[in-house]
Protein backbone atom coordinates (compact mmCIF):
# COMPACT_ATOMS: atom_id res chain seq x y z
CA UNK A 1 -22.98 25.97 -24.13
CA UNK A 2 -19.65 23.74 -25.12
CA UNK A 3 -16.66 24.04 -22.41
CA UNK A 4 -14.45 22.08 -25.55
CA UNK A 5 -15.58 24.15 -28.59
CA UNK A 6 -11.96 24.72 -29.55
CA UNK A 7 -8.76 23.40 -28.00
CA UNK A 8 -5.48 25.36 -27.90
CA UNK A 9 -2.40 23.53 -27.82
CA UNK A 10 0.50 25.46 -26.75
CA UNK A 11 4.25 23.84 -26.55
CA UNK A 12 5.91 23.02 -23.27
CA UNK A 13 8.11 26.27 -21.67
CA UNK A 14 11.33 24.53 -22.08
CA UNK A 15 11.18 24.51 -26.10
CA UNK A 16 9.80 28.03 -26.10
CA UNK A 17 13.05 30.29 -26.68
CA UNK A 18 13.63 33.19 -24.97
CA UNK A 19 9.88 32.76 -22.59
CA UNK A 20 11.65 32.06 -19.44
CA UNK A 21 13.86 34.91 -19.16
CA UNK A 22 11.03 37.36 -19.96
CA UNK A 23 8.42 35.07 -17.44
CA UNK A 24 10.99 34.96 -14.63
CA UNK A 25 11.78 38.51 -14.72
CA UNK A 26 7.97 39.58 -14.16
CA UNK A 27 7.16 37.23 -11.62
CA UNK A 28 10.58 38.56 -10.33
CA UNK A 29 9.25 42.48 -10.01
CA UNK A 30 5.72 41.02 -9.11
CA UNK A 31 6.96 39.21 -5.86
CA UNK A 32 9.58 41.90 -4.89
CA UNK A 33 6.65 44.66 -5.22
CA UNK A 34 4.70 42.38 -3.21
CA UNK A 35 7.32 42.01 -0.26
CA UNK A 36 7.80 45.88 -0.35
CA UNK A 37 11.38 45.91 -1.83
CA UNK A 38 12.69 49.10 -3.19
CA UNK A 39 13.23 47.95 -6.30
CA UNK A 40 14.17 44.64 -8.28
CA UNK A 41 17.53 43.60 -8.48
CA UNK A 42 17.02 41.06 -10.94
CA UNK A 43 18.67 37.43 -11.06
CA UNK A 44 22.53 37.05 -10.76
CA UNK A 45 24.32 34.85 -13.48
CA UNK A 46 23.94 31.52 -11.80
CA UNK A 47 20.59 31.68 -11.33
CA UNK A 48 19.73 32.77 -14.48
CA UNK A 49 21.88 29.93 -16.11
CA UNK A 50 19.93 27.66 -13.46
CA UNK A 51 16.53 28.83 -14.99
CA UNK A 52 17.68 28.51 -18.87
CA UNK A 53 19.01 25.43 -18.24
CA UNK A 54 16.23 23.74 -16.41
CA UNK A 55 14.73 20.90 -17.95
CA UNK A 56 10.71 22.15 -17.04
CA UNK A 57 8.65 19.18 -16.53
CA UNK A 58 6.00 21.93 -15.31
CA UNK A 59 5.07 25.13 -17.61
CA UNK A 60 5.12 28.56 -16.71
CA UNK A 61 3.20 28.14 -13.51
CA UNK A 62 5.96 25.88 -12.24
CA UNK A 63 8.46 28.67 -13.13
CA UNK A 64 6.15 31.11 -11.52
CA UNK A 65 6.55 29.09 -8.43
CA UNK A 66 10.32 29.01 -8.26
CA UNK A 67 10.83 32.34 -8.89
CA UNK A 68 8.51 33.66 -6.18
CA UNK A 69 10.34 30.92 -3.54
CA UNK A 70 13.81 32.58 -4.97
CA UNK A 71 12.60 35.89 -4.46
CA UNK A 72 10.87 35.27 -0.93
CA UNK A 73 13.70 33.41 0.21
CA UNK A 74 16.66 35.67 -0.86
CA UNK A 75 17.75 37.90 2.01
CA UNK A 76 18.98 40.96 0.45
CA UNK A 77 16.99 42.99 -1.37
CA UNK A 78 20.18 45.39 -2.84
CA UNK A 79 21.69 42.01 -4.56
CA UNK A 80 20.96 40.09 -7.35
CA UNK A 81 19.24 36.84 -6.40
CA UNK A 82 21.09 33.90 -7.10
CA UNK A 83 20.00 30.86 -5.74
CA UNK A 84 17.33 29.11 -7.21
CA UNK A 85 15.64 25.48 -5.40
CA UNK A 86 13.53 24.09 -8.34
CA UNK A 87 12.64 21.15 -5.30
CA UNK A 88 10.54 22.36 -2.60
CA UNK A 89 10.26 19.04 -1.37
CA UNK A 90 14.38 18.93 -1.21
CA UNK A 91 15.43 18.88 2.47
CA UNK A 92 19.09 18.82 3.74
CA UNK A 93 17.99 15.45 5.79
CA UNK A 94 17.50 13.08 2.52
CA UNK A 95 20.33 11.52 1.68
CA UNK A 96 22.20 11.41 4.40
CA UNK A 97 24.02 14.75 3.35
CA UNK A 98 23.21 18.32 3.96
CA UNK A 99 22.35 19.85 0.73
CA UNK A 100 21.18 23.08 1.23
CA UNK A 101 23.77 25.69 0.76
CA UNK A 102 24.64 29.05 2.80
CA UNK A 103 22.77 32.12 1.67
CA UNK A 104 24.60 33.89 -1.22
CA UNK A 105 26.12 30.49 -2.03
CA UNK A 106 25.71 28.67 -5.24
CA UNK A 107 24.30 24.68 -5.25
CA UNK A 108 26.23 23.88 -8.07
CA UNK A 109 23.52 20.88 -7.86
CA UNK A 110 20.48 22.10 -8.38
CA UNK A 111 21.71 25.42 -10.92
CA UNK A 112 22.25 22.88 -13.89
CA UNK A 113 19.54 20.63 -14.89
CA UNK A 114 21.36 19.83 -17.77
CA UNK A 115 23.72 16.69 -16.89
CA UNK A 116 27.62 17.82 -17.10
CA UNK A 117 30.49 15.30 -16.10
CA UNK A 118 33.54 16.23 -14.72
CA UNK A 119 36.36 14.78 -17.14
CA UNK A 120 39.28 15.75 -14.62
CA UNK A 121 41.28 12.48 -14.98
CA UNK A 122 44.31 14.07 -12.60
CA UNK A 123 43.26 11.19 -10.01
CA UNK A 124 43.55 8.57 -12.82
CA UNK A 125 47.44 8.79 -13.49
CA UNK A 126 47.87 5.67 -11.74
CA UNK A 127 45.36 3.46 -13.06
CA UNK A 128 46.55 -0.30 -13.50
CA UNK A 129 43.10 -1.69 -14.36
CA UNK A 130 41.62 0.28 -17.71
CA UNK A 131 38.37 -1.54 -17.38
CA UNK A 132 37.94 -0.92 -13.50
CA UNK A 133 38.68 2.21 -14.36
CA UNK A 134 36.39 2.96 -17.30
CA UNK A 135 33.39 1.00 -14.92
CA UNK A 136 34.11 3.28 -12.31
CA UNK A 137 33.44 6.30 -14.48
CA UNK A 138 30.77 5.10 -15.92
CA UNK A 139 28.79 4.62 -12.82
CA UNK A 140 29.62 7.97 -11.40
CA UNK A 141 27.99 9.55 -14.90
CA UNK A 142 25.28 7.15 -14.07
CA UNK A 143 24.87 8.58 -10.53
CA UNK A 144 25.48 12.24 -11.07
CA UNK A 145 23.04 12.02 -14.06
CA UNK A 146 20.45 10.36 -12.26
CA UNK A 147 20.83 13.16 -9.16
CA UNK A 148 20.46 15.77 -11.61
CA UNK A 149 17.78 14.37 -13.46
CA UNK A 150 16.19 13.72 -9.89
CA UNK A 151 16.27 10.30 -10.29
CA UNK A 152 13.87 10.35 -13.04
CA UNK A 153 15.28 7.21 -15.41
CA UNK A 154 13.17 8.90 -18.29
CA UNK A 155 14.66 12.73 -18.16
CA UNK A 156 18.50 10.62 -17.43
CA UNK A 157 18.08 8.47 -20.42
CA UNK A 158 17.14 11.85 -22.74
CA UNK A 159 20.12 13.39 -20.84
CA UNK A 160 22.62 11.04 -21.88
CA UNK A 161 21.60 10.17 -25.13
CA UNK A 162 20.43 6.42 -24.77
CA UNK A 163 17.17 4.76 -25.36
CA UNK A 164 15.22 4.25 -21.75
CA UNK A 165 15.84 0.32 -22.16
CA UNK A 166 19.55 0.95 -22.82
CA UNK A 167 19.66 2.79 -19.26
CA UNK A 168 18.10 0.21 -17.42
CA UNK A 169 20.57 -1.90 -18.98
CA UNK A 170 23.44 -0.06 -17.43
CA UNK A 171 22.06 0.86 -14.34
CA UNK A 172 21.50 -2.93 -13.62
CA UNK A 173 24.84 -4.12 -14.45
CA UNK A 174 26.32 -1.19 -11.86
CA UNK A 175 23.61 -2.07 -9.26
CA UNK A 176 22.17 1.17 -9.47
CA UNK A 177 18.01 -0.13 -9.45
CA UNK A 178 16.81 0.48 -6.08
């Protein structure tokens, strides 16, 4: 008679270790069986970085999801796929920018959730202004952080190690509220 007689908690997909690799490869198989393809070629290396290093907001039915749009979507059957779109919303029109890359290509974008900064300094030889300099830095952290946290201020705060208040702090002082 009781729907709630005992309530099973389970922890989110993106602390449980070694689930996603295991998960994405049967939902993998599944959908290639399902389009009729020889066999499964598995993922290639990017996309299987792309999937470990997804921060999962979902669980394993958003995995499930972005698997089966990998697999539908890849073109050849006989290689490893190796793009992954965790956005199906993402279109190449927002922005301003065409972001959807050619097929067999890598989005460099949206393979690594986790936020990582380019520290090539080459182009800053000639700096005459260290502060201009180090503010100039700082907001293009800000803004690649907050692109590959898709613009969520909560996930970009975790990212780069400040409190949530201490990111709206920044992000004001570079203009970066919208």
């Amino acid at each position: 008679d009781r729907l709630c007689f005992e309530v099973i908690t389970l922890p989110p997909l993106r602390v449980r270790e070694g689930d996603i690799e295991v998960l994405s490869e049967y939902y993998g198989r599944k959908m290639a069986a399902e389009l009729g393809w020889d066999g499964w070629p598995g993922f290639g290396e990017i996309a299987t970085r792309a999937l470990e290093n997804h921060i999962w907001p979902g669980n394993v039915r958003e995995l499930r999801n972005v698997v089966e749009r990998a697999v539908y979507r890849w073109a050849d059957p006989a290689q490893p796929v190796d793009y992954i779109q965790f956005d199906p919303f993402d279109s190449p029109w927002h922005g301003g920018v065409a972001s959807a890359p050619m097929q067999g290509q890598a989005d460099k974008q949206n393979n690594i959730a986790e936020p990582r900064f380019s520290t090539d300094l080459s182009q800053a030889v000639d700096v005459t202004d260290f502060r201009e300099a180090t503010e100039k830095f700082e907001k293009a952290v800000l803004e690649q952080a907050l692109a590959k946290c898709r613009y969520n201020q909560r996930q970009t705060a975790k990212a780069l190690n400040l409190s949530y208040d201490q990111l709206r702090h920044t992000l004001k002082k570079h203009d970066l509220l919208g």
